[in-house]
C-alpha atoms as a PDB file:
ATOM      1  CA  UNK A   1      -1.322 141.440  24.039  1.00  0.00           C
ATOM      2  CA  UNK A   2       2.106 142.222  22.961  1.00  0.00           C
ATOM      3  CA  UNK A   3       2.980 138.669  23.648  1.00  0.00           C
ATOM      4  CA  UNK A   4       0.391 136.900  21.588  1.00  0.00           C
ATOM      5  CA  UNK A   5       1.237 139.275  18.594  1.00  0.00           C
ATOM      6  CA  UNK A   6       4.506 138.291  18.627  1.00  0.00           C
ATOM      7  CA  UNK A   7       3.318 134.534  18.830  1.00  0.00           C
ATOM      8  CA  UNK A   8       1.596 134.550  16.192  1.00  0.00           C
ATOM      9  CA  UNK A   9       3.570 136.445  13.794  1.00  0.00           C
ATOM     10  CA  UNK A  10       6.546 133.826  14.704  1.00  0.00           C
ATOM     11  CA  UNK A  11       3.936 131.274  13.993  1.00  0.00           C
ATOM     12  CA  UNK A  12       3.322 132.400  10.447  1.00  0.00           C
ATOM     13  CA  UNK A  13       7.165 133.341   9.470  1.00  0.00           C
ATOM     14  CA  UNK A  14       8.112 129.266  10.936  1.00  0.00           C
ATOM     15  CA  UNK A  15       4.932 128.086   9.097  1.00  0.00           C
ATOM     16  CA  UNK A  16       6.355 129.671   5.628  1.00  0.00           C
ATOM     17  CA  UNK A  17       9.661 128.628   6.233  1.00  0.00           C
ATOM     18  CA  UNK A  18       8.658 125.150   7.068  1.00  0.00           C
ATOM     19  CA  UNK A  19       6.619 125.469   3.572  1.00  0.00           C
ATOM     20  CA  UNK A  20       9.631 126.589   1.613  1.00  0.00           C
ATOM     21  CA  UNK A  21      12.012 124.368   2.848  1.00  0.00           C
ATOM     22  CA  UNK A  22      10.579 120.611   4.606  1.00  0.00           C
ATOM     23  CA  UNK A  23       7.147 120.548   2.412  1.00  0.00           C
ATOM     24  CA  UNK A  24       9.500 119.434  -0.541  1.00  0.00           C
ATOM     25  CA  UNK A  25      11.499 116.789   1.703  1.00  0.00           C
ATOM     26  CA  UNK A  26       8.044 115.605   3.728  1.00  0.00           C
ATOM     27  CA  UNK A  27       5.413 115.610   0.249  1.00  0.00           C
ATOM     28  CA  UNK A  28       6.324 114.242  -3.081  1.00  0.00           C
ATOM     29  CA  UNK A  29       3.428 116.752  -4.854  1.00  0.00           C
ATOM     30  CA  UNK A  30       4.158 119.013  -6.910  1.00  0.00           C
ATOM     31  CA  UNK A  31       5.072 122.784  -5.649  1.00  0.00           C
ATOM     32  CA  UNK A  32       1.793 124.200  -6.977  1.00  0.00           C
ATOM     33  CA  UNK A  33      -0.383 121.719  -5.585  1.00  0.00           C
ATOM     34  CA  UNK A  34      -1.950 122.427  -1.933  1.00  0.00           C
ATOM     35  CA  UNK A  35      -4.634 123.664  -0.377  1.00  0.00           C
ATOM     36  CA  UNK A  36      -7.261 125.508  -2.409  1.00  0.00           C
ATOM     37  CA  UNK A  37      -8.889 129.073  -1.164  1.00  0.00           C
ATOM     38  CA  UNK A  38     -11.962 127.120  -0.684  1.00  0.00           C
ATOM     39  CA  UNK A  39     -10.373 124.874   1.335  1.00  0.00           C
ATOM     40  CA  UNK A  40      -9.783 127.461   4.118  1.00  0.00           C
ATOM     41  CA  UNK A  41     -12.934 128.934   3.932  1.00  0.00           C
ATOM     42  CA  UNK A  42     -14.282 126.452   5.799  1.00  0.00           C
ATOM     43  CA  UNK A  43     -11.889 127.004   9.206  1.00  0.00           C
ATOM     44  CA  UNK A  44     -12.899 130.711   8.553  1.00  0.00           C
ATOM     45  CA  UNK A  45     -16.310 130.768   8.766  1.00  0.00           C
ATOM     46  CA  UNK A  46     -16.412 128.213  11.708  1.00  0.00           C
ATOM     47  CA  UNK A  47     -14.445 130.773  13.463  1.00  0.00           C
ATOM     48  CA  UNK A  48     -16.720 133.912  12.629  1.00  0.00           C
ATOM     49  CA  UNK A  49     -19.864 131.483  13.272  1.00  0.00           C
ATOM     50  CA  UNK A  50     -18.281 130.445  16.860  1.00  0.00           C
ATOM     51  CA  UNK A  51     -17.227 134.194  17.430  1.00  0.00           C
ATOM     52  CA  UNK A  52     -20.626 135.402  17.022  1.00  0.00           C
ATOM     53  CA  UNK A  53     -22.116 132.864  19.255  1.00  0.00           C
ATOM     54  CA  UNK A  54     -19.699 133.771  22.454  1.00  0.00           C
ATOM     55  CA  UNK A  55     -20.636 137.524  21.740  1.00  0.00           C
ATOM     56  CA  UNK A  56     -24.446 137.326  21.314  1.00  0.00           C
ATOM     57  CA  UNK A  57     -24.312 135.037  25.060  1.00  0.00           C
ATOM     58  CA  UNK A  58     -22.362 138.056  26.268  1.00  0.00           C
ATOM     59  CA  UNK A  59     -25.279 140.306  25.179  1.00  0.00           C
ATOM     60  CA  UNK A  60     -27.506 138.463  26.000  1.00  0.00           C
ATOM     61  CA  UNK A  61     -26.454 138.144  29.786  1.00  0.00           C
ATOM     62  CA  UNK A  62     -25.883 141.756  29.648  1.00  0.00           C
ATOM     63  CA  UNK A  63     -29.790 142.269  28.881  1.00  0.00           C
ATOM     64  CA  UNK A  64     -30.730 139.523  31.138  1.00  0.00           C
ATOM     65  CA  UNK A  65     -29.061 141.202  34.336  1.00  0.00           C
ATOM     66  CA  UNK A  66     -30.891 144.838  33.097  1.00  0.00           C
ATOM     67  CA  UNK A  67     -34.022 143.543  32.988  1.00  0.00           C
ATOM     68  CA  UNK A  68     -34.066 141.531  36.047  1.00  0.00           C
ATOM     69  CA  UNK A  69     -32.509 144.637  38.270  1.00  0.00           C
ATOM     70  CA  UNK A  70     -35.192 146.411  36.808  1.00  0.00           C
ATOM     71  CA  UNK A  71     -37.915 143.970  38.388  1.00  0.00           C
ATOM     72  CA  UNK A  72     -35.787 144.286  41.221  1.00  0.00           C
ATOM     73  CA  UNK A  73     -35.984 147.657  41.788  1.00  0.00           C
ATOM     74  CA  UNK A  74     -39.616 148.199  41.293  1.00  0.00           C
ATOM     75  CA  UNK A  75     -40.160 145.295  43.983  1.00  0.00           C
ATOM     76  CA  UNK A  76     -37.900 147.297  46.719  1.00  0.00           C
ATOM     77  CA  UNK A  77     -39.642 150.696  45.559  1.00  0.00           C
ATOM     78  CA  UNK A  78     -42.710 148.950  46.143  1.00  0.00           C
ATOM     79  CA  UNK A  79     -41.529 147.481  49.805  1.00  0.00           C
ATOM     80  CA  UNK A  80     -40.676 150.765  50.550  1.00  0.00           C
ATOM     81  CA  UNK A  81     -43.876 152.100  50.345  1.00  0.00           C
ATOM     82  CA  UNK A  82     -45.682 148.980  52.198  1.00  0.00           C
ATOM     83  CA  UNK A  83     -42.957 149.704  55.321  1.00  0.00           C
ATOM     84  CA  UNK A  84     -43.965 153.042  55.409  1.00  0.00           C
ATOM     85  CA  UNK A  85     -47.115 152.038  56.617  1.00  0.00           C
ATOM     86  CA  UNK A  86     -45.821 151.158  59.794  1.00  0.00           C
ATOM     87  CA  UNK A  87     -44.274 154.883  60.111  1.00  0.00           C
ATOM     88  CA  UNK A  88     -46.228 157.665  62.114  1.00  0.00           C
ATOM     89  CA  UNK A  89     -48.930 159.786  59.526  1.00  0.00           C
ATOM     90  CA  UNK A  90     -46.587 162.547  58.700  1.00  0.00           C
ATOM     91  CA  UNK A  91     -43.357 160.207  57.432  1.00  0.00           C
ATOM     92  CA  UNK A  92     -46.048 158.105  55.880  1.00  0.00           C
ATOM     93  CA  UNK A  93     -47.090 160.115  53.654  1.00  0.00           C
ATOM     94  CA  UNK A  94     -43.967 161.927  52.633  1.00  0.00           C
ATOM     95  CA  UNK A  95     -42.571 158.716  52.228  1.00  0.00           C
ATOM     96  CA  UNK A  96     -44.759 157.514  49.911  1.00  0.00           C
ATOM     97  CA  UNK A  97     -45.126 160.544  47.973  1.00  0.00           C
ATOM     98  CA  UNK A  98     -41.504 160.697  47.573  1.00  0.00           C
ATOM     99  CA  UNK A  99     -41.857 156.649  46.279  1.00  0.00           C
ATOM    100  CA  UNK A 100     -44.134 157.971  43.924  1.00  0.00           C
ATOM    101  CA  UNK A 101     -42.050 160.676  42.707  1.00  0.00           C
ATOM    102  CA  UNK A 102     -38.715 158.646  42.558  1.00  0.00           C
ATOM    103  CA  UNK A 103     -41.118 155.996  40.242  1.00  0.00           C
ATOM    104  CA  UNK A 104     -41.915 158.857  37.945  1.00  0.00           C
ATOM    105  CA  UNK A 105     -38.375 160.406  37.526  1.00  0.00           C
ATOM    106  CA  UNK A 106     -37.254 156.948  36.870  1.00  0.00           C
ATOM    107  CA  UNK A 107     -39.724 156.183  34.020  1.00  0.00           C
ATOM    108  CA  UNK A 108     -39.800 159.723  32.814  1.00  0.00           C
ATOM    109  CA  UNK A 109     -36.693 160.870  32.716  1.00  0.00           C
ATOM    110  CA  UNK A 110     -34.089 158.441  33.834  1.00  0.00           C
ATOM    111  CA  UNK A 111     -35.514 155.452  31.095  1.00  0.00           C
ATOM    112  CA  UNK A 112     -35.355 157.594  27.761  1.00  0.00           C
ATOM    113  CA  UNK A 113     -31.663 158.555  29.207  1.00  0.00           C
ATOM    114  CA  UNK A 114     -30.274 154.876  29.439  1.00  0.00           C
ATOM    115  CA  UNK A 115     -30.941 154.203  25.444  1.00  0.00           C
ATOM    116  CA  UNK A 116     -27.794 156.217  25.245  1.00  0.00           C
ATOM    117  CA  UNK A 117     -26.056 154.588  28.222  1.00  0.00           C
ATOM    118  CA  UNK A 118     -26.609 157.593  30.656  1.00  0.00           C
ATOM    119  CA  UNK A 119     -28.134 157.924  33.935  1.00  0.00           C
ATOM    120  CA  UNK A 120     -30.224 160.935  35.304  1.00  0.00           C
ATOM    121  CA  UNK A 121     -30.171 163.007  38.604  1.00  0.00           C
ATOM    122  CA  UNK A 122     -33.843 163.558  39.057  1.00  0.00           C
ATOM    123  CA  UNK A 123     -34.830 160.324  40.675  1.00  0.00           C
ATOM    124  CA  UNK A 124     -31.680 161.207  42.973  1.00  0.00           C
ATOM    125  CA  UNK A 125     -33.668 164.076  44.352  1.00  0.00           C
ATOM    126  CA  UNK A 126     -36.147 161.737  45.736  1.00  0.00           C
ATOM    127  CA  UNK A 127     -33.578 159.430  46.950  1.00  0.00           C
ATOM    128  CA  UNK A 128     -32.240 162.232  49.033  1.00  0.00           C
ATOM    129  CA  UNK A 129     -35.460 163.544  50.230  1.00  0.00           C
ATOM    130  CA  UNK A 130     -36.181 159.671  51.766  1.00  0.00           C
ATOM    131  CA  UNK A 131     -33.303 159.721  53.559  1.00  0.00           C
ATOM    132  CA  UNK A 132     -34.187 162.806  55.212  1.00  0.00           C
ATOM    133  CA  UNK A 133     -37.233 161.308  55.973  1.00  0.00           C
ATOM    134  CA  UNK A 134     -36.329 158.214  58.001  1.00  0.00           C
ATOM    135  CA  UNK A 135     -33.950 160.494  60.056  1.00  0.00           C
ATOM    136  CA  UNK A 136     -37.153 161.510  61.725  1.00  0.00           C
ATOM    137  CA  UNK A 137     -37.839 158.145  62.967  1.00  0.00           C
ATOM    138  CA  UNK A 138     -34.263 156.902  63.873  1.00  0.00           C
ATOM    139  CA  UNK A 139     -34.607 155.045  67.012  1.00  0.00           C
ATOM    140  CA  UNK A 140     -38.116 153.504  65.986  1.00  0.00           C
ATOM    141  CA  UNK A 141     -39.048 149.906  64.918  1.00  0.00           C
ATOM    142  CA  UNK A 142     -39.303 151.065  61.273  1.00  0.00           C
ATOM    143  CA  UNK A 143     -36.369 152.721  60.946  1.00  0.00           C
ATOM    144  CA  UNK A 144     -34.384 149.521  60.148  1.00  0.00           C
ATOM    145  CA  UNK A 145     -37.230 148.061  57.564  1.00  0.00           C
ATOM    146  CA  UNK A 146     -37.403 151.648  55.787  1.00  0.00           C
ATOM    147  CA  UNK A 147     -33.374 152.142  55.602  1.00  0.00           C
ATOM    148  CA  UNK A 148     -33.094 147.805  54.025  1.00  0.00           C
ATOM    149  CA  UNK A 149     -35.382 148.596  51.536  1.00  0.00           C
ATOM    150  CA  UNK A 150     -34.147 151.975  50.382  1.00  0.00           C
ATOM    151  CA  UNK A 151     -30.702 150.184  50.340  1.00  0.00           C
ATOM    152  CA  UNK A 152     -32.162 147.372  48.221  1.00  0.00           C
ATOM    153  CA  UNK A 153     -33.618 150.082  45.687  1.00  0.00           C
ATOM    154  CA  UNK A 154     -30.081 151.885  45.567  1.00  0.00           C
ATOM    155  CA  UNK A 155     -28.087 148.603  44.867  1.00  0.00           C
ATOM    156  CA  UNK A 156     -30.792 147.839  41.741  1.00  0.00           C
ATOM    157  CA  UNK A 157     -30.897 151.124  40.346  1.00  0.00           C
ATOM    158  CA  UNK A 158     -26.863 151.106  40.303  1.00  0.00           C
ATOM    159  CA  UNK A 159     -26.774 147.868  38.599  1.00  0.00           C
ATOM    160  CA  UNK A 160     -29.467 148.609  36.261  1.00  0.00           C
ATOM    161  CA  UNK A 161     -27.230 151.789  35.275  1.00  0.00           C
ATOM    162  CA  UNK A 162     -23.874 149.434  34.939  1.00  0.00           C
ATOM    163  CA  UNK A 163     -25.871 147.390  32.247  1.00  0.00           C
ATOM    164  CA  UNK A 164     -27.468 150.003  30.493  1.00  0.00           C
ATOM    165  CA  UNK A 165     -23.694 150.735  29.117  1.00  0.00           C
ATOM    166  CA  UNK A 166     -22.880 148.251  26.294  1.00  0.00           C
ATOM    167  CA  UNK A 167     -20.897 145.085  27.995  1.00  0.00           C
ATOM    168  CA  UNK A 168     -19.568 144.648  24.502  1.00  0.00           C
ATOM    169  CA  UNK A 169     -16.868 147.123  23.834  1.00  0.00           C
ATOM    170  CA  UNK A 170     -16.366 148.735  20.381  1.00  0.00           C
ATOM    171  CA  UNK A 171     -13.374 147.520  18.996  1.00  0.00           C
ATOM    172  CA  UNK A 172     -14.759 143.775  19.413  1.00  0.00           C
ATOM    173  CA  UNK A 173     -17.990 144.532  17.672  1.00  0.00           C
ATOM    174  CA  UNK A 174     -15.878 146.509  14.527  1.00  0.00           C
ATOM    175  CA  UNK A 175     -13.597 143.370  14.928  1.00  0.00           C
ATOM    176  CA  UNK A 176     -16.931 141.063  14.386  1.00  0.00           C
ATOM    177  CA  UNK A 177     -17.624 143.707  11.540  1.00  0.00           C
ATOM    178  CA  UNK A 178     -14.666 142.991   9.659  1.00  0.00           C
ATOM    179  CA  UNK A 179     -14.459 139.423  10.090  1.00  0.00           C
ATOM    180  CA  UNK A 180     -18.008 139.042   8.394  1.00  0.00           C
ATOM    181  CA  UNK A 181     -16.764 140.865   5.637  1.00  0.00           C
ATOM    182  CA  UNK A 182     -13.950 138.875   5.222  1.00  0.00           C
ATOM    183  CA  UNK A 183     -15.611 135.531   5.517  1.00  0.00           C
ATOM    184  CA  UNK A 184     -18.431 136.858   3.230  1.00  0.00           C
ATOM    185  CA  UNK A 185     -16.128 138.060   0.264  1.00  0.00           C
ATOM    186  CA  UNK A 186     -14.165 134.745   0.722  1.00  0.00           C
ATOM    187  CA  UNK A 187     -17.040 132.490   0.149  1.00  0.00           C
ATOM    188  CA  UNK A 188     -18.186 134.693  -2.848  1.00  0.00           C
ATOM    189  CA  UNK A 189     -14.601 134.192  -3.919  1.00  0.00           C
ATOM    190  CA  UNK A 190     -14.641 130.503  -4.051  1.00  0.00           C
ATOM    191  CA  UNK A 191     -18.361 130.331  -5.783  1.00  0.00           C
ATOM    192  CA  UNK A 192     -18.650 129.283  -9.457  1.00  0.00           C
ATOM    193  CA  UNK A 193     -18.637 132.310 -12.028  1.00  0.00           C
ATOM    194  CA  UNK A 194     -21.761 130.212 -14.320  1.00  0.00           C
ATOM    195  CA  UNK A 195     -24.627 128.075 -13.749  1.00  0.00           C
ATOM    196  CA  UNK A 196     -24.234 129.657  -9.575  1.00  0.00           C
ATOM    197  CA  UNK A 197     -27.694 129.866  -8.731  1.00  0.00           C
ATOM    198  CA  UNK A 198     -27.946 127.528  -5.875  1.00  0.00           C
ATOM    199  CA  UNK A 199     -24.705 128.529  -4.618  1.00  0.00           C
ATOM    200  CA  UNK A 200     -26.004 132.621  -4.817  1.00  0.00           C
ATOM    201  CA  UNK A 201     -28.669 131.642  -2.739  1.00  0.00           C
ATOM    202  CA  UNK A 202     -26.579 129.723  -0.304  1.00  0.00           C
ATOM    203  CA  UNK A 203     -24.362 132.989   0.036  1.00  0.00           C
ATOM    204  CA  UNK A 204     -26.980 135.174   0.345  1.00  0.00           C
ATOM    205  CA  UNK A 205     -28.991 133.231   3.116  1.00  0.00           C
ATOM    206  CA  UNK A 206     -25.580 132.237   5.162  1.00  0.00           C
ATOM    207  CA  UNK A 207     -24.843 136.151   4.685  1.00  0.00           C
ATOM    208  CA  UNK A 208     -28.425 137.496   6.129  1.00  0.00           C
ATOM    209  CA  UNK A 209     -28.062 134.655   9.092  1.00  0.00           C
ATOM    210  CA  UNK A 210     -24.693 136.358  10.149  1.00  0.00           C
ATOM    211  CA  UNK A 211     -25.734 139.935   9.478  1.00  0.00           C
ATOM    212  CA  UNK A 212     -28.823 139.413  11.309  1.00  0.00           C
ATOM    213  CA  UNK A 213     -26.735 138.067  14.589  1.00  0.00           C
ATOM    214  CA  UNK A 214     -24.793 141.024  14.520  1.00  0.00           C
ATOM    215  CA  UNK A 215     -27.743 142.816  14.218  1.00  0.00           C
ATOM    216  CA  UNK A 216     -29.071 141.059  17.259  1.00  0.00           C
ATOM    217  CA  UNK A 217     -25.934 141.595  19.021  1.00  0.00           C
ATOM    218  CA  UNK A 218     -25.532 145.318  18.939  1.00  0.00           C
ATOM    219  CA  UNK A 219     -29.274 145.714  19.945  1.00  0.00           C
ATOM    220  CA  UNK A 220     -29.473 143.419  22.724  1.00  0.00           C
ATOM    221  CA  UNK A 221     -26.044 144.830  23.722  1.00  0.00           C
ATOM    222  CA  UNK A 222     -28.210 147.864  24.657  1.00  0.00           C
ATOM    223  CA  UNK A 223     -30.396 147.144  26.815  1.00  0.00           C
ATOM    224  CA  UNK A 224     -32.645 150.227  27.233  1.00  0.00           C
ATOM    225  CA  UNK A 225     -32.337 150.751  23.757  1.00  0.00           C
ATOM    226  CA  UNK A 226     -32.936 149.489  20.083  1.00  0.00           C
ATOM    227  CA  UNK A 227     -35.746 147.525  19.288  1.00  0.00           C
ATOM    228  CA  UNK A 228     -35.626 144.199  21.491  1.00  0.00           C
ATOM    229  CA  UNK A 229     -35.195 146.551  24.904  1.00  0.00           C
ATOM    230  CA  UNK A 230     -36.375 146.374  28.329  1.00  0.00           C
ATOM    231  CA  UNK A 231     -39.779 147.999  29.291  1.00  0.00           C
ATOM    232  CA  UNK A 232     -40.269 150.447  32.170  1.00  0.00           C
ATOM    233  CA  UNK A 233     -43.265 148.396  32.769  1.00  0.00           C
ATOM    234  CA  UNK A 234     -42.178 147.181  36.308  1.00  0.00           C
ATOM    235  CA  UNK A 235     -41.814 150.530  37.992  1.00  0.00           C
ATOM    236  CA  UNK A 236     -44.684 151.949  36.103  1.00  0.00           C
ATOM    237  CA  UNK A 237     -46.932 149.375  37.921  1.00  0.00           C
ATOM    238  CA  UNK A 238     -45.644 149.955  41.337  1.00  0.00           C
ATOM    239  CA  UNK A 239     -45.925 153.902  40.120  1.00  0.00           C
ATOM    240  CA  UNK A 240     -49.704 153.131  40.046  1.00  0.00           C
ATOM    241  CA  UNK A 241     -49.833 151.184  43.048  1.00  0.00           C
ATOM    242  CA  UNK A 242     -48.352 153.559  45.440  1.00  0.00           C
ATOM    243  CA  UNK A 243     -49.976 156.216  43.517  1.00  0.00           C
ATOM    244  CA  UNK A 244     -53.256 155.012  44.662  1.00  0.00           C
ATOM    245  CA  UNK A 245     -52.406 154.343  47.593  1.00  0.00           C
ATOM    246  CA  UNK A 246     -51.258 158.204  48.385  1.00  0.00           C
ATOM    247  CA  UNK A 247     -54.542 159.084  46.915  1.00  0.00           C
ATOM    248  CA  UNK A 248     -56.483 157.173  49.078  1.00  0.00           C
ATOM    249  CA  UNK A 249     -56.109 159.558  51.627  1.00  0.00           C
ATOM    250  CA  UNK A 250     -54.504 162.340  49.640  1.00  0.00           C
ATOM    251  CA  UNK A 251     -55.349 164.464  46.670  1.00  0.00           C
ATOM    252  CA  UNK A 252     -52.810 164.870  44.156  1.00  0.00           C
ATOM    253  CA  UNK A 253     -52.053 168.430  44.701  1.00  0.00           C
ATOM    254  CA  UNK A 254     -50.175 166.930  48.037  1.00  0.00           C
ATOM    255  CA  UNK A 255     -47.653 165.390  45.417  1.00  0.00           C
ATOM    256  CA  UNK A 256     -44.114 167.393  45.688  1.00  0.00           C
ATOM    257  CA  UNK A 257     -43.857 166.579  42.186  1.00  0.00           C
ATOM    258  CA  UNK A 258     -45.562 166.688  38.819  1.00  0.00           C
ATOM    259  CA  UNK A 259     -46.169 163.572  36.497  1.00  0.00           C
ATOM    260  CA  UNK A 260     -42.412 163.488  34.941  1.00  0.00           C
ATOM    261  CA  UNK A 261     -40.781 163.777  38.712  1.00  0.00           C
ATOM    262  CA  UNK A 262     -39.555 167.054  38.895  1.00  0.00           C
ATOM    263  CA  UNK A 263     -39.742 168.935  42.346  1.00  0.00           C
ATOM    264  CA  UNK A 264     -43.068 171.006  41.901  1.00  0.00           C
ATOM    265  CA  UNK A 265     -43.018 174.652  43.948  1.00  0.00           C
ATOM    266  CA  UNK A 266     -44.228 174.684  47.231  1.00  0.00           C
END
C-alpha cells in the first residue's frame, strides 16, 4: 500500500513538473489554455461508474453463495431425516425430532440474528444432541449415511454464516461514498448557470442511477438483511416435512423442543 502511495504521489509531483517546465518547449498554446474541468469529468465518472460495477458483482456473488448454502442446508437437513429411517425406532425418532428442532432454531432464532451478521447457539444444541445420537448405532449400516449428511448440514450452515458478514468491507463502501460525491459535485460544477434545464435533469437522473447502485450494493452486501434478502423459506419447508413426518407416528408433546427451538423441560 505504502508502495503505490508513494507511486502515485511521484506521479503527480513529475506530472507538474513536466507541466511547468516541457509543456512550454513541447506546445506552442498559450499558458492558460488546457484542459477544461469538464474535460476531466468525463475520466472521473467512468471510473466511479466502473468502480461501482466491480463492487455490486462482489455483492452480488456474496448473496448468491448465501442463498444457495441455504438451499443446501435444508436439502442435507432433509437427507438427514430420510436416513434416519433406516435407524432402529428409538434413534429414529430422536433423530428426527432433533431435525425438526435444529430447523426451528435455525429459522427462529438463528435467521433474525444473521441481518446483523451474527450467528446463534441454539441450533448448536441440536447439532450436539445428533451426534449423541448416531453414537448409539456406531458399527451399523446407517451410521456412515447419518454421520455424511450431518457433515453436509455443518459445512452449509458454516458457509451460510461466512456470507451473512458483509464481503464488502467498510472503508471501500465509504470510499464508493465519497467518490459519488465527488463525481456528483463535479458534474454540477461544469453545468451551465442559465437556460440548464436539460442538463438539471441529466444530473439528477445520472445522480439517482449511481445512488441507487450503492443503494443496491450495501443491501445485497447483506444477505440476510435489508430489503432484497434471502428467505428462510428452504428450511421452513423441510421444517414441515419432517415435522409431519414425526407426527405421523408421534404427537407433538414428544418434541424436545417448542416452536422457536429451544430445549423444552423434560
Amino acid at each position: 500500500m505504502v508502495l503505490v502511495i508513494v507511486v502515485a504521489v511521484l506521479a503527480l509531483l513529475a506530472g507538474l513538473a513536466a507541466n511547468r517546465f516541457l509543456r512550454p518547449r513541447l506546445l506552442s498554446e498559450d499558458d492558460d489554455t488546457g484542459m477544461a474541468v469538464k474535460d476531466l469529468v468525463g475520466p472521473l465518472l467512468t471510473l466511479t461508474v466502473l468502480l461501482l460495477a466491480f463492487v455490486l458483482v462482489t455483492a452480488n456473488g456474496s448473496y448468491g453463495k448465501a442463498e444457495v448454502a441455504a438451499r443446501s442446508e435444508a436439502r442435507a437437513v432433509d437427507q438427514l431425516v430420510e436416513t434416519a429411517e433406516y435407524a432402529p425406532a428409538a434413534q429414529r425418532a430422536r433423530i428426527q425430532a432433533d431435525a425438526v428442532c435444529y430447523a426451528r432454531a435455525v429459522r427462529a432464532q438463528e435467521w433474525p440474528a444473521m441481518a446483523d451478521g451474527n450467528g446463534s447457539p441454539a441450533p448448536s444444541v441440536w447439532s450436539t444432541d445428533l451426534r449423541r445420537v448416531f453414537r448409539e448405532v456406531e458399527g451399523k449400516p446407517v451410521f456412515g449415511m447419518l454421520v455424511s449428511a450431518d457433515s453436509k448440514r455443518s459445512e452449509e450452515r458454516e458457509e451460510r454464516l461466512t456470507q451473512a458478514t458483509a464481503s464488502i468491507p467498510t472503508a471501500i463502501f465509504w470510499f464508493l461514498l465519497a467518490t459519488l460525491v465527488i463525481t456528483v459535485m463535479a458534474l454540477a460544477t461544469c453545468i451551465p448557470r442559465r437556460k440548464n434545464r436539460g442538463q438539471l435533469i441529466t444530473l439528477t437522473v445520472i445522480t439517482t442511477l449511481l445512488t441507487t447502485t450503492l443503494c443496491i450494493i450495501r443491501d445485497v452486501d447483506r444477505p440476510f438483511g435489508g430489503i432484497i434478502d434471502v428467505k428462510p423459506t428452504a428450511i421452513t419447508e423441510v421444517e414441515r416435512q419432517a415435522d409431519r413426518d414425526f407426527l405421523s407416528h408421534h404427537t407433538a408433546a414428544d418434541f424436545p423442543c417448542d416452536q422457536q427451538g429451544n430445549r423444552t423441560a423434560t
